[in-house]
PDB file of N, CA and C in Angstrom:
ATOM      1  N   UNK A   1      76.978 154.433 -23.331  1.00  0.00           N
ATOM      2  CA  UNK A   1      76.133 153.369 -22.809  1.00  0.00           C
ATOM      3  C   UNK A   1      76.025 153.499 -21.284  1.00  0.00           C
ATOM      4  N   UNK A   2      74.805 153.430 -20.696  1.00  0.00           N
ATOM      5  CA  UNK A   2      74.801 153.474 -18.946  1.00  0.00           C
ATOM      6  C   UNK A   2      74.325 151.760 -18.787  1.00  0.00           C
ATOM      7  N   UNK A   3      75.094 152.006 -17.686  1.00  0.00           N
ATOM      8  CA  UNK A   3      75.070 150.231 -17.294  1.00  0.00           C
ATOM      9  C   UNK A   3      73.694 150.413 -16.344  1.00  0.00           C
ATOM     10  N   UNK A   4      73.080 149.464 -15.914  1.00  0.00           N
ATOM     11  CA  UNK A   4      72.173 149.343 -14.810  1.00  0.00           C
ATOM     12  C   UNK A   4      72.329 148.925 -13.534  1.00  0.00           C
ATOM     13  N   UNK A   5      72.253 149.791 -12.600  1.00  0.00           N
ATOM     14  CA  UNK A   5      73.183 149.646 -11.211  1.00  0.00           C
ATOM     15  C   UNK A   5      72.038 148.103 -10.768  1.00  0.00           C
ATOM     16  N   UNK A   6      70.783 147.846 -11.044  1.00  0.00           N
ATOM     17  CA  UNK A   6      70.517 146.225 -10.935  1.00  0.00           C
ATOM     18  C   UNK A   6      70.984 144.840 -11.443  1.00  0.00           C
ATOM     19  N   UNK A   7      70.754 145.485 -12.924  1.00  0.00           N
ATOM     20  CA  UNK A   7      71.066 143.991 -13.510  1.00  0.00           C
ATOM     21  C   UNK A   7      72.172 143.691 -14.048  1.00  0.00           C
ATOM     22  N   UNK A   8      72.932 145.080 -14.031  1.00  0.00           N
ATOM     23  CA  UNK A   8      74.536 145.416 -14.703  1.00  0.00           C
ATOM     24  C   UNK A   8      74.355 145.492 -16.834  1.00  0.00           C
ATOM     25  N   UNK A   9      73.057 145.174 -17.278  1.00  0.00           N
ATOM     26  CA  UNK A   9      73.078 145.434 -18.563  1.00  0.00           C
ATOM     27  C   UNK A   9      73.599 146.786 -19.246  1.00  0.00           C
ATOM     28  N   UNK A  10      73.832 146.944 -20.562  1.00  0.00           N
ATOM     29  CA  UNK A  10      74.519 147.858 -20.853  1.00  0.00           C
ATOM     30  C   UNK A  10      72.938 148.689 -21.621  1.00  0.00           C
ATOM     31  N   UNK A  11      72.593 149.856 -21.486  1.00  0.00           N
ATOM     32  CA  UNK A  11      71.433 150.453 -21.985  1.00  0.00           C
ATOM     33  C   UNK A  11      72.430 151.237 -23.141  1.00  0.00           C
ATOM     34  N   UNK A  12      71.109 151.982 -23.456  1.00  0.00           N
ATOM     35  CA  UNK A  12      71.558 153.300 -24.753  1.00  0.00           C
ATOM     36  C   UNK A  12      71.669 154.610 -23.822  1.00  0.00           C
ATOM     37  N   UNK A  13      73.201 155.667 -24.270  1.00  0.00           N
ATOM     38  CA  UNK A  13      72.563 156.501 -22.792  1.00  0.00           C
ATOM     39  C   UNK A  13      71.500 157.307 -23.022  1.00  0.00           C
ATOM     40  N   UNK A  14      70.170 157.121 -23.947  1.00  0.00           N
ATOM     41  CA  UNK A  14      68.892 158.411 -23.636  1.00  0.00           C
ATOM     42  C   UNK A  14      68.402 157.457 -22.680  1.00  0.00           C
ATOM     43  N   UNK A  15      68.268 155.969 -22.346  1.00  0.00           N
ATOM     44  CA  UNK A  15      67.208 155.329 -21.606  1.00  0.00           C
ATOM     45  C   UNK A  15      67.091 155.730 -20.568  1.00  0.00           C
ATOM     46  N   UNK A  16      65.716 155.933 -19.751  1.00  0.00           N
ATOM     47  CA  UNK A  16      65.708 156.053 -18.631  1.00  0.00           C
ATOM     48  C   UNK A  16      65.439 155.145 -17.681  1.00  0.00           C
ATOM     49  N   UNK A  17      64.522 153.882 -18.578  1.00  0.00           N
ATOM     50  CA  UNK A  17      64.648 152.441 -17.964  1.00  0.00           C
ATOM     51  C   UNK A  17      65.700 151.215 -18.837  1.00  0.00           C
ATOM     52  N   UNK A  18      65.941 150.402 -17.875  1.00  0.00           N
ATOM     53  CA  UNK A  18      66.607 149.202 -18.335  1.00  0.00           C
ATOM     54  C   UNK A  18      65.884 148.524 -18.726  1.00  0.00           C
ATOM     55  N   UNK A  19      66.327 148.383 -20.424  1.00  0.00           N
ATOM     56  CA  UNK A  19      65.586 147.113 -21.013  1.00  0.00           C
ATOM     57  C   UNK A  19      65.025 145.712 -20.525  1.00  0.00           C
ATOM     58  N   UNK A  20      66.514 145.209 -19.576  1.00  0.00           N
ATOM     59  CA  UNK A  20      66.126 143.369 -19.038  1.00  0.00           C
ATOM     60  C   UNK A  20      65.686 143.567 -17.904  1.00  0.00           C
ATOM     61  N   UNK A  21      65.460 144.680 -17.051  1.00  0.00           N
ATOM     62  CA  UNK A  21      64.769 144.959 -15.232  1.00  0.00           C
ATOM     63  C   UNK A  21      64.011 145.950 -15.176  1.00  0.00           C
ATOM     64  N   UNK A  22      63.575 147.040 -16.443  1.00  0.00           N
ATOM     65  CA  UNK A  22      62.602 148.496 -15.904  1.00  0.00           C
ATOM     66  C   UNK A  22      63.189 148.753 -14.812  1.00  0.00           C
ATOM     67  N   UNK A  23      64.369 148.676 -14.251  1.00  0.00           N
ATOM     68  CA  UNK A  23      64.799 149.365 -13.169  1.00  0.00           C
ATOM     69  C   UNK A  23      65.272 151.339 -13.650  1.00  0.00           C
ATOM     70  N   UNK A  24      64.847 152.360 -13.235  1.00  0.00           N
ATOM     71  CA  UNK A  24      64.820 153.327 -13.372  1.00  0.00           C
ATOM     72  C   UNK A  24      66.797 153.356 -13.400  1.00  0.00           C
ATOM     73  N   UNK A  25      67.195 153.345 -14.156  1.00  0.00           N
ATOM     74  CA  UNK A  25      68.803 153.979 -13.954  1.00  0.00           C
ATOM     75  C   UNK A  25      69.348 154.482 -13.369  1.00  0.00           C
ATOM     76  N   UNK A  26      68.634 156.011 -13.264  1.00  0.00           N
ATOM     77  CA  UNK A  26      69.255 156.803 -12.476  1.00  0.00           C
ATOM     78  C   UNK A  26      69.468 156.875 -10.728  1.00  0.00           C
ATOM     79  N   UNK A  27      69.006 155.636 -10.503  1.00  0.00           N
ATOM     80  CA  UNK A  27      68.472 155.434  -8.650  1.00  0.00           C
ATOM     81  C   UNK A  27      69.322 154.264  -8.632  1.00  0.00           C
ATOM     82  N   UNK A  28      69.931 154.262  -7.243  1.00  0.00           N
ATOM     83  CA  UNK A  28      70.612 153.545  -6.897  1.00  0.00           C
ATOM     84  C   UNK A  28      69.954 151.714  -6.515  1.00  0.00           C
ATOM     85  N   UNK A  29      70.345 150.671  -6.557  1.00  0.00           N
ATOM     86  CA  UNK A  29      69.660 149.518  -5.939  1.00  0.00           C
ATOM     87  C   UNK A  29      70.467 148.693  -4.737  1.00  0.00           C
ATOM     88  N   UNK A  30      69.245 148.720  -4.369  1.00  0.00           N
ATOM     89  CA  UNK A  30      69.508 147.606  -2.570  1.00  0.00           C
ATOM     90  C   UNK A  30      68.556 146.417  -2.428  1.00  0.00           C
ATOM     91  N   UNK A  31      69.030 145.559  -2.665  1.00  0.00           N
ATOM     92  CA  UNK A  31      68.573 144.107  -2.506  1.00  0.00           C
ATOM     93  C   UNK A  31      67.865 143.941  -1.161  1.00  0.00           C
ATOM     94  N   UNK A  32      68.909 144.593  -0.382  1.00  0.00           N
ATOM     95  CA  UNK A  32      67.707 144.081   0.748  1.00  0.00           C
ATOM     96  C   UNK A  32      66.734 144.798   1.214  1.00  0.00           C
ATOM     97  N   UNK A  33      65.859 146.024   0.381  1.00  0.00           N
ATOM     98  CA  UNK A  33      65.162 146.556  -0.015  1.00  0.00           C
ATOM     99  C   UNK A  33      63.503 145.725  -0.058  1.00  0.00           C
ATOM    100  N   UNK A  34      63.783 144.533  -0.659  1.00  0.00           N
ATOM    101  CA  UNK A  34      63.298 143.713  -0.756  1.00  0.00           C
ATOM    102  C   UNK A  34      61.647 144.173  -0.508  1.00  0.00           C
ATOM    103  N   UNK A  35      61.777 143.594   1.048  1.00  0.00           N
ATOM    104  CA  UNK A  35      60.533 143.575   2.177  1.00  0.00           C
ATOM    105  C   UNK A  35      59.498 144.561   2.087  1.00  0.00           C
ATOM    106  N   UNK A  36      60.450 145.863   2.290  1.00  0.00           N
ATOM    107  CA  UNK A  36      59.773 147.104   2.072  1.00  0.00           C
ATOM    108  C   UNK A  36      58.607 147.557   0.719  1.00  0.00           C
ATOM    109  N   UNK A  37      59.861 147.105  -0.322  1.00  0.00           N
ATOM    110  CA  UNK A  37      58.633 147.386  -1.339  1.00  0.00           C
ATOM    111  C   UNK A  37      57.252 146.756  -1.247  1.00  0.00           C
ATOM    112  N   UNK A  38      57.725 145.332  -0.986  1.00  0.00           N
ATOM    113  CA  UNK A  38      56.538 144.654  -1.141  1.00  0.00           C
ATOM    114  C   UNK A  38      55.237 145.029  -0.164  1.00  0.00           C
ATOM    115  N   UNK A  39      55.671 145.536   0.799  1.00  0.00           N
ATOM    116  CA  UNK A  39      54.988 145.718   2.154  1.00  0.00           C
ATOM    117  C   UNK A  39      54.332 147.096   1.738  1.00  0.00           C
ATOM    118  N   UNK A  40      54.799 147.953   0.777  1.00  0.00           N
ATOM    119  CA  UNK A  40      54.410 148.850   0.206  1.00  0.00           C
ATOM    120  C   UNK A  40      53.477 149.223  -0.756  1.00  0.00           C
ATOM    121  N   UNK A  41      53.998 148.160  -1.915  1.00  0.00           N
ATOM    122  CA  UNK A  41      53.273 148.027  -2.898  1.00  0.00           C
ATOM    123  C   UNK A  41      51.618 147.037  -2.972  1.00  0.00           C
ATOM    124  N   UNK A  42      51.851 146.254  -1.672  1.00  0.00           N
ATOM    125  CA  UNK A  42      50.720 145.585  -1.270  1.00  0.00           C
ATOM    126  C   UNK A  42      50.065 146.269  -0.980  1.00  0.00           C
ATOM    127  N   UNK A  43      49.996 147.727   0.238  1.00  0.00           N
ATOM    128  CA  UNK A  43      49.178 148.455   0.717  1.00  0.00           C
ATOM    129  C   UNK A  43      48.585 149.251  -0.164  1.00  0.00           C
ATOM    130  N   UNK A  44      49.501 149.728  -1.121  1.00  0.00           N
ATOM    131  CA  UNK A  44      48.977 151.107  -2.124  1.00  0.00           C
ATOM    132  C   UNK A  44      48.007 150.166  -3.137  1.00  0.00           C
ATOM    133  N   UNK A  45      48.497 148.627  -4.065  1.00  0.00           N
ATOM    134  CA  UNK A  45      47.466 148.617  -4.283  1.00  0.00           C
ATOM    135  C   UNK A  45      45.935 148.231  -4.073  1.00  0.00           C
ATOM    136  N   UNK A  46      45.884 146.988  -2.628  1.00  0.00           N
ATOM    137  CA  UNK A  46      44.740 147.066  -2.211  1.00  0.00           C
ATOM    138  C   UNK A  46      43.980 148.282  -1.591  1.00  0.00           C
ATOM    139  N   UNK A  47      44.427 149.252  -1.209  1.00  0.00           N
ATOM    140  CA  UNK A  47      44.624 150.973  -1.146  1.00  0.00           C
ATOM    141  C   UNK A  47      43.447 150.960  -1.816  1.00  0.00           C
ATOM    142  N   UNK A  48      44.292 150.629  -3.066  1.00  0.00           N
ATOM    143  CA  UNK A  48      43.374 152.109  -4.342  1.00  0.00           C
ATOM    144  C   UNK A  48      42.163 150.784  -4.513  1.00  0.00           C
ATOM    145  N   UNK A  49      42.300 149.452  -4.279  1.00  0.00           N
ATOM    146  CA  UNK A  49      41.003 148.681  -4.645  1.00  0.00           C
ATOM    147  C   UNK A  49      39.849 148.896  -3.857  1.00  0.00           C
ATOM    148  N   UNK A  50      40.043 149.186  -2.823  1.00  0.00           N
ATOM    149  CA  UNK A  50      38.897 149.318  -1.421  1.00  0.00           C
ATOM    150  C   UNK A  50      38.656 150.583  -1.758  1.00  0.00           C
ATOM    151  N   UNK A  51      39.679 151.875  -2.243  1.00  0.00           N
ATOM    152  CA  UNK A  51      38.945 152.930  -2.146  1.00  0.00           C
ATOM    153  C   UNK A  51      38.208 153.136  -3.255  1.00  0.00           C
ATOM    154  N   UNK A  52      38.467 152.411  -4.186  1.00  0.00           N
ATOM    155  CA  UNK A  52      37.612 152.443  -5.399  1.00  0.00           C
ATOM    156  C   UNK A  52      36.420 151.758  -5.414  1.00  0.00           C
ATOM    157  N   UNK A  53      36.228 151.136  -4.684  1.00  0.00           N
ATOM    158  CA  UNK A  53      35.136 150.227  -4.230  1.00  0.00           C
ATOM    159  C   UNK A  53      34.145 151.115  -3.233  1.00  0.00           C
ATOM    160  N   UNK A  54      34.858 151.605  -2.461  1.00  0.00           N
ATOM    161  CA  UNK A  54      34.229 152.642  -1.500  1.00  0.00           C
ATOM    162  C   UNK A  54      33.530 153.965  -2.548  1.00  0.00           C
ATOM    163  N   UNK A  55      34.071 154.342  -3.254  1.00  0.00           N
ATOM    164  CA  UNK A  55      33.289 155.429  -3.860  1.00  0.00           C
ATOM    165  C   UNK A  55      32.185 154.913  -5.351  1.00  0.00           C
ATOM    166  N   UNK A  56      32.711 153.761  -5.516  1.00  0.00           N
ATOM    167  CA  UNK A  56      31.137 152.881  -6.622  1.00  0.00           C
ATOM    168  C   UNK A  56      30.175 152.860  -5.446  1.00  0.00           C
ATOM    169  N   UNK A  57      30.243 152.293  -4.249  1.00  0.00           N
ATOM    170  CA  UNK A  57      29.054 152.068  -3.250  1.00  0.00           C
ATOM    171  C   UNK A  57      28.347 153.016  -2.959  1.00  0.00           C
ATOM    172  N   UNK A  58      29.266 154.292  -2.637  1.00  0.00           N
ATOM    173  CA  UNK A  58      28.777 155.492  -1.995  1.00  0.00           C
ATOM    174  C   UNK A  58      27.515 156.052  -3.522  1.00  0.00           C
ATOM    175  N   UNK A  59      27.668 155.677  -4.735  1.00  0.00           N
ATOM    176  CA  UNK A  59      26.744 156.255  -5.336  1.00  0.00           C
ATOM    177  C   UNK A  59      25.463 156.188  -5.516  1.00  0.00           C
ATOM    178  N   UNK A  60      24.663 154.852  -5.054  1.00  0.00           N
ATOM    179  CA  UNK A  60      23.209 154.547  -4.749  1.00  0.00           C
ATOM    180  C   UNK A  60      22.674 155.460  -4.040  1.00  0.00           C
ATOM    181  N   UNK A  61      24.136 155.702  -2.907  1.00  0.00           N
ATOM    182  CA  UNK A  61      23.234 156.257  -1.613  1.00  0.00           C
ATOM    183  C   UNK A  61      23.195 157.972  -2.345  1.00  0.00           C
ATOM    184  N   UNK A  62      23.432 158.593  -3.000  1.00  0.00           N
ATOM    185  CA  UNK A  62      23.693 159.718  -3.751  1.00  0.00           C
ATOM    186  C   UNK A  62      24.876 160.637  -2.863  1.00  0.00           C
ATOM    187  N   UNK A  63      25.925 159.986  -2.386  1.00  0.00           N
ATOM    188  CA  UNK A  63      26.745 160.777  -1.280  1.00  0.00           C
ATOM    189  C   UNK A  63      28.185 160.605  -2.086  1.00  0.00           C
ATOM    190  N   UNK A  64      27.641 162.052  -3.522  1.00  0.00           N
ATOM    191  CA  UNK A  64      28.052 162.164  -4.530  1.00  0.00           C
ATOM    192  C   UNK A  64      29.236 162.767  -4.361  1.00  0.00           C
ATOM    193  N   UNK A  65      29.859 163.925  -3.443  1.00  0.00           N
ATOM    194  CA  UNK A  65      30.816 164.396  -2.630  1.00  0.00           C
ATOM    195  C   UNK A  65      31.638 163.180  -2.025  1.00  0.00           C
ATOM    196  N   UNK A  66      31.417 161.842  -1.456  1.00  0.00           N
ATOM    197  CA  UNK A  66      32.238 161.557  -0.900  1.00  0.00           C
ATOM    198  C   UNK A  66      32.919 160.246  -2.445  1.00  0.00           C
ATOM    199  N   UNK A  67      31.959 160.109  -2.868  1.00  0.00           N
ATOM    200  CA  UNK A  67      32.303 158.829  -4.032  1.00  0.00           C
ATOM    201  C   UNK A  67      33.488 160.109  -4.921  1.00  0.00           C
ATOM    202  N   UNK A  68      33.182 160.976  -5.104  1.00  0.00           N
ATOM    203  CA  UNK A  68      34.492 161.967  -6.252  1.00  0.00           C
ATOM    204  C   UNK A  68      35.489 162.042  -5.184  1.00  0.00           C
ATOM    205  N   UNK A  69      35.805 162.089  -3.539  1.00  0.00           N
ATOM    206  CA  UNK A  69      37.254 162.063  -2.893  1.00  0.00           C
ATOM    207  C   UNK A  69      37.577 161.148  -2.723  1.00  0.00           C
ATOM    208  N   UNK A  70      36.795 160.109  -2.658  1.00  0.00           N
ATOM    209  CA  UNK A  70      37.567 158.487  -2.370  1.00  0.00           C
ATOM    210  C   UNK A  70      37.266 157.945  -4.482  1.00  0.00           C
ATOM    211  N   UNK A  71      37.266 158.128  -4.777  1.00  0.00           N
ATOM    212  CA  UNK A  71      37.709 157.693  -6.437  1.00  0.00           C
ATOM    213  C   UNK A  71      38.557 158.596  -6.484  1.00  0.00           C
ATOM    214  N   UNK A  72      39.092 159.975  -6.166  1.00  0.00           N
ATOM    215  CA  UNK A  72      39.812 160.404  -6.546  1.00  0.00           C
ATOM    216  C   UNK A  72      41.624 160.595  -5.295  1.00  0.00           C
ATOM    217  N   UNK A  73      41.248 159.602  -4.824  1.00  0.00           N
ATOM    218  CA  UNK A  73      42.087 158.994  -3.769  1.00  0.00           C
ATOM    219  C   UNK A  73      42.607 157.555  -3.542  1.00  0.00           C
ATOM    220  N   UNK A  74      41.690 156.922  -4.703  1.00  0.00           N
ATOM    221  CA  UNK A  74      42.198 156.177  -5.069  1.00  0.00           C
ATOM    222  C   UNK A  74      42.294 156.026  -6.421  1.00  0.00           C
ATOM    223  N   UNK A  75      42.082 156.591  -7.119  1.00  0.00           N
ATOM    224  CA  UNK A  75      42.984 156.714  -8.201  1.00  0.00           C
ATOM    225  C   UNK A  75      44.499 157.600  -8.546  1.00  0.00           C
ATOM    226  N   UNK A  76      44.578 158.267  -7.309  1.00  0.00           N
ATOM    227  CA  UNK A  76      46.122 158.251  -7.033  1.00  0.00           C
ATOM    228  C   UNK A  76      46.990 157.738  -6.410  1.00  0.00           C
ATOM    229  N   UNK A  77      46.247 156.633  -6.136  1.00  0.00           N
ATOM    230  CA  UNK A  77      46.965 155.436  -5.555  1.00  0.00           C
ATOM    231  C   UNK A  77      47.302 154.296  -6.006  1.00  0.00           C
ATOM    232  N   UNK A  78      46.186 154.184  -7.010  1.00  0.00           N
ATOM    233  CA  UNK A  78      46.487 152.960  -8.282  1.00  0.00           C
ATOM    234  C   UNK A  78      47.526 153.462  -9.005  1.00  0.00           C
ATOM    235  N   UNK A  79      47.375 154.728  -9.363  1.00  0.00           N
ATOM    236  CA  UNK A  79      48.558 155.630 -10.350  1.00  0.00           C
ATOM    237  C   UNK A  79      49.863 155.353  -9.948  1.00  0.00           C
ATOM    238  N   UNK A  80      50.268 155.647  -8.991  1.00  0.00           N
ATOM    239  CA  UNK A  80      51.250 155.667  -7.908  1.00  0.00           C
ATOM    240  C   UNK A  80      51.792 154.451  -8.055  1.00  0.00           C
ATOM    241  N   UNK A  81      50.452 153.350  -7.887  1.00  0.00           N
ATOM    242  CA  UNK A  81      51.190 151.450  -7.401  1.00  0.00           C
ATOM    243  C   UNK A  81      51.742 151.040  -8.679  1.00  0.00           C
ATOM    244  N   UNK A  82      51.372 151.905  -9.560  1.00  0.00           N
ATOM    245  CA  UNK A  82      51.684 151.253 -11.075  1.00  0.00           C
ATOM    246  C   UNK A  82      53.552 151.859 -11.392  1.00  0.00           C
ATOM    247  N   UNK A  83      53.490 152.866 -10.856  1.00  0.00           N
ATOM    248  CA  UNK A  83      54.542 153.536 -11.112  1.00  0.00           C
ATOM    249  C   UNK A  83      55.886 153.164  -9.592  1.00  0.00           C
ATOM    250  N   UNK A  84      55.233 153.022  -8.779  1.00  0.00           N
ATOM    251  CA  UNK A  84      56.037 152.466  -7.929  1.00  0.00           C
ATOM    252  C   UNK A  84      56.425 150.843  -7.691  1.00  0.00           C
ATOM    253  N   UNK A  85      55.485 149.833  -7.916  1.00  0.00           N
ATOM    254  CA  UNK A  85      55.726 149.046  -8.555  1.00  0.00           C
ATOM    255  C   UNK A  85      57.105 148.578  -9.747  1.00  0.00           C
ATOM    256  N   UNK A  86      57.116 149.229 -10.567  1.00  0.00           N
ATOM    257  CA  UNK A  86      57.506 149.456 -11.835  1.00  0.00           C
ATOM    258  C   UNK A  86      59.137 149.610 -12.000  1.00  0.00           C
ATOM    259  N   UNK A  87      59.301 150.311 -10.592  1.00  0.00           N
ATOM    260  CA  UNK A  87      60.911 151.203 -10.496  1.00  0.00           C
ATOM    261  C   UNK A  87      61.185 150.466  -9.137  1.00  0.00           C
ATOM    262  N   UNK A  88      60.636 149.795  -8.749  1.00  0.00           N
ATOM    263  CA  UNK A  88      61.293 148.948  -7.213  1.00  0.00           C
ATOM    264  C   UNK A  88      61.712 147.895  -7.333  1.00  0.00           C
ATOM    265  N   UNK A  89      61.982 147.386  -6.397  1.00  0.00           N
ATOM    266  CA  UNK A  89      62.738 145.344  -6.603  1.00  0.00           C
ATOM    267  C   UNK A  89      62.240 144.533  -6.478  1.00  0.00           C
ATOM    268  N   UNK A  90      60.530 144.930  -6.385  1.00  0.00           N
ATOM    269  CA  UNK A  90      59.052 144.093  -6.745  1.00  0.00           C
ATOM    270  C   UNK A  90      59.710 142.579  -8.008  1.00  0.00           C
ATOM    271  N   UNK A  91      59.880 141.551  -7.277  1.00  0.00           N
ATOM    272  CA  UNK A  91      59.954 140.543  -8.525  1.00  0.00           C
ATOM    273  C   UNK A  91      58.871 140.150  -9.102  1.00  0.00           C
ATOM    274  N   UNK A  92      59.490 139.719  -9.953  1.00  0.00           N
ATOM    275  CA  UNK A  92      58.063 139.465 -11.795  1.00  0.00           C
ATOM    276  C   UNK A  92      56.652 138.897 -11.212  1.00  0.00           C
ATOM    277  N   UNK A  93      56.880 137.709 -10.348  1.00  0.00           N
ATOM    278  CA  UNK A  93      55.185 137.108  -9.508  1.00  0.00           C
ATOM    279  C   UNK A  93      54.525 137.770  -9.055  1.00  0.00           C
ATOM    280  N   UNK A  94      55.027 138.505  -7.986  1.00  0.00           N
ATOM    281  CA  UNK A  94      54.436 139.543  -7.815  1.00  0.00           C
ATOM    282  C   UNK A  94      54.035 140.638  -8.057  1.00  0.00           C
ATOM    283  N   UNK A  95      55.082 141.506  -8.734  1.00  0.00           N
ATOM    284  CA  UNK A  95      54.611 142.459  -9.510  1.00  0.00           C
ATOM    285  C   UNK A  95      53.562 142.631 -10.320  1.00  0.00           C
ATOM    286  N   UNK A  96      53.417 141.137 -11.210  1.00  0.00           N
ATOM    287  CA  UNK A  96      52.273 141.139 -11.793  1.00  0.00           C
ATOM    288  C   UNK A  96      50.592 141.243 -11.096  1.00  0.00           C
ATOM    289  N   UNK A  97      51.248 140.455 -10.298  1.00  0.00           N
ATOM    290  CA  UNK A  97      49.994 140.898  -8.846  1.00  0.00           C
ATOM    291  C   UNK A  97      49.781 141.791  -8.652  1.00  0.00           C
ATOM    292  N   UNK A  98      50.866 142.609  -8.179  1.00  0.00           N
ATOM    293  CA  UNK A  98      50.287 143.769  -7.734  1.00  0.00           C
ATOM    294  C   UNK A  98      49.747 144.843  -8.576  1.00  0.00           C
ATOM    295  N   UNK A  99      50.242 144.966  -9.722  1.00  0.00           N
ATOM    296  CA  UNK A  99      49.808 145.695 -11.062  1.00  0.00           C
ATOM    297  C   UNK A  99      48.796 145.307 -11.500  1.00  0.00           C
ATOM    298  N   UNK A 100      47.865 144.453 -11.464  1.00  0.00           N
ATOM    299  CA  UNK A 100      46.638 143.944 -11.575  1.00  0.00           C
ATOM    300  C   UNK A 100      45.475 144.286 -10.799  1.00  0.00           C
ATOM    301  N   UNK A 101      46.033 144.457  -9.298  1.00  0.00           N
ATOM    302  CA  UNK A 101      45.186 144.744  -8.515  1.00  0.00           C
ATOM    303  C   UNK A 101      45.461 146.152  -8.648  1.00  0.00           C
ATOM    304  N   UNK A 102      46.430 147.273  -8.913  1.00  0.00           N
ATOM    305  CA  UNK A 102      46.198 148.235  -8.553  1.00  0.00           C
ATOM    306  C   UNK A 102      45.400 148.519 -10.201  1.00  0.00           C
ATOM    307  N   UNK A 103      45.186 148.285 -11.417  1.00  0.00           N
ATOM    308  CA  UNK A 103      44.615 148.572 -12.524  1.00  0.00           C
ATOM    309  C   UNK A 103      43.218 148.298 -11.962  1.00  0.00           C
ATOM    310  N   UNK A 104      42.845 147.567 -11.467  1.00  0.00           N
ATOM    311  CA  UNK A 104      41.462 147.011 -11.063  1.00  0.00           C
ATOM    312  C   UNK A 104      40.898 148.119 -10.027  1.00  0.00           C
ATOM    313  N   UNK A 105      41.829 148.239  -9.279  1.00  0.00           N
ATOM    314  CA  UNK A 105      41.716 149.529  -8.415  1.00  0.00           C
ATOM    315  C   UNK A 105      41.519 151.009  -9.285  1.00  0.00           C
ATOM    316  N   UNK A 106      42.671 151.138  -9.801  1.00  0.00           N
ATOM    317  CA  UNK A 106      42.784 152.285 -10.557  1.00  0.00           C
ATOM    318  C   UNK A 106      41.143 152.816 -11.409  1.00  0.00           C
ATOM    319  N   UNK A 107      40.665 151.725 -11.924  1.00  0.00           N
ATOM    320  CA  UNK A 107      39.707 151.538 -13.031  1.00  0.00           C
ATOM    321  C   UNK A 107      38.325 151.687 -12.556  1.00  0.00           C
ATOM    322  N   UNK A 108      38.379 151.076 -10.948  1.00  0.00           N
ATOM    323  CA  UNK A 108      36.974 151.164 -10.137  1.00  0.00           C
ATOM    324  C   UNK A 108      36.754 152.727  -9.232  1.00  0.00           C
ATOM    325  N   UNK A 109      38.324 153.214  -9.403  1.00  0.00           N
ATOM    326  CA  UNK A 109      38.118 154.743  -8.589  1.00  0.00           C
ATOM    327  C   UNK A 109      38.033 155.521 -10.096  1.00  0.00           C
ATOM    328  N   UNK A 110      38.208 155.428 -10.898  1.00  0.00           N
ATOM    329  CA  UNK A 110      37.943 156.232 -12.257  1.00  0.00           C
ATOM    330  C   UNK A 110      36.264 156.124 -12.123  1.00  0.00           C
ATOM    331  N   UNK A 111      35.747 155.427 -12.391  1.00  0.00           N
ATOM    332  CA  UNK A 111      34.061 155.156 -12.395  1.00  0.00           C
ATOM    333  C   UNK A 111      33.388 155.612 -11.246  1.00  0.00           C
ATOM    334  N   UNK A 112      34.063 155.326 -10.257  1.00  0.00           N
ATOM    335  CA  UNK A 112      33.834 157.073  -8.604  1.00  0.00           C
ATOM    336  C   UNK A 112      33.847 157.668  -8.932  1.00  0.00           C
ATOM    337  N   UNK A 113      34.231 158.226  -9.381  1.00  0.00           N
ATOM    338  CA  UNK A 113      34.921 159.627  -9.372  1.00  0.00           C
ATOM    339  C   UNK A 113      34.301 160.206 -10.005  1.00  0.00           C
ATOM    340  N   UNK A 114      34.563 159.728 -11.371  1.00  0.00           N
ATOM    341  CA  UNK A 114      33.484 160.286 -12.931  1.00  0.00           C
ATOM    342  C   UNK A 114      32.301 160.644 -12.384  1.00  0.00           C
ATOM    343  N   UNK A 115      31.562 159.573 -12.055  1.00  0.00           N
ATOM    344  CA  UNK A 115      29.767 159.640 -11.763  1.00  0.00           C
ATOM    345  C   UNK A 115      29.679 160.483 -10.476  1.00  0.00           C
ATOM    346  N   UNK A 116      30.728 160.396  -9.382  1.00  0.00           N
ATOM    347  CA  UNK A 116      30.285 161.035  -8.389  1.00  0.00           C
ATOM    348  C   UNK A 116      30.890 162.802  -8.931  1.00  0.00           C
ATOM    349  N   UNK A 117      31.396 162.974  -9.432  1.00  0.00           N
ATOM    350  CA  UNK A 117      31.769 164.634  -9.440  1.00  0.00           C
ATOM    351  C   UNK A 117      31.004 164.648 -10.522  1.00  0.00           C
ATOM    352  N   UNK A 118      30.362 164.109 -11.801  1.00  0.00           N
ATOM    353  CA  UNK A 118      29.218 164.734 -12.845  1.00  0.00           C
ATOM    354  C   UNK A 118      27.670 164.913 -12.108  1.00  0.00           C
ATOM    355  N   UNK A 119      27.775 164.173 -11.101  1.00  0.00           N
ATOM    356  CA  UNK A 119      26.359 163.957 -10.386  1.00  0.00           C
ATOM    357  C   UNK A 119      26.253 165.899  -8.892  1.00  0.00           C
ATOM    358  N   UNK A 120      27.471 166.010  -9.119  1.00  0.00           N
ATOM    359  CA  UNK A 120      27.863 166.738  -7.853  1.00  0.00           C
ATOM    360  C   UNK A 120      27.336 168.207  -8.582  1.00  0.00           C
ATOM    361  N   UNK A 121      26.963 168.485  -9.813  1.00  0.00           N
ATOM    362  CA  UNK A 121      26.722 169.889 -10.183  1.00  0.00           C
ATOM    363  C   UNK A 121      25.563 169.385 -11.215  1.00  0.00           C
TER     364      UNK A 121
END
């Protein structure tokens, strides 16, 4: 059984997350960590929302090259907020926040991206 250096629960040892925190196991935790994530996870996912927003706009204008690097810049940033999010000390209110906005993000640089790199050949 591996304990969880967050919540102290007892896992199964294949897990790689903790059942009662998704805290990643194998990484150490620091509470006063806190700030950082959040200050982090705020940026990456309004990040990926603006840049996903930025490359739906860019497609009227047909500036089909720049809508496929900013969808595809921010959709590794939504990717990222979901996964970093996920394994940090992001608490539940927020987290849900922020995982919302970066899916919304994530979802609006997918639709960049797509149309601007099928439009590009």
């Amino acid at each position: 059984m591996k304990k969880c250096p967050k919540c102290g629960k007892e896992n199964d040892d294949d897990a790689i997350f903790c059942d009662a925190c998704d805290w990643k196991l194998n990484m150490r935790y620091a509470e006063n960590g806190e700030a950082k994530y959040l200050i982090n996870s705020r940026m990456f996912a309004i990040g990926s929302l603006v840049l996903g927003i930025i490359s739906v706009v860019l497609l009227p204008f047909s500036f089909y090259i720049g809508s496929a690097i900013f969808g595809a810049i921010g959709m590794f940033l939504g990717g990222y907020t979901q996964s970093f999010v996920r394994v940090t000390g992001v608490k539940d209110e927020k987290k849900k926040l922020f995982m919302i906005i970066a899916l919304v993000g994530l979802a609006v640089s997918v639709v960049g991206f797509m149309f601007g790199f099928a439009h590009m050949f």
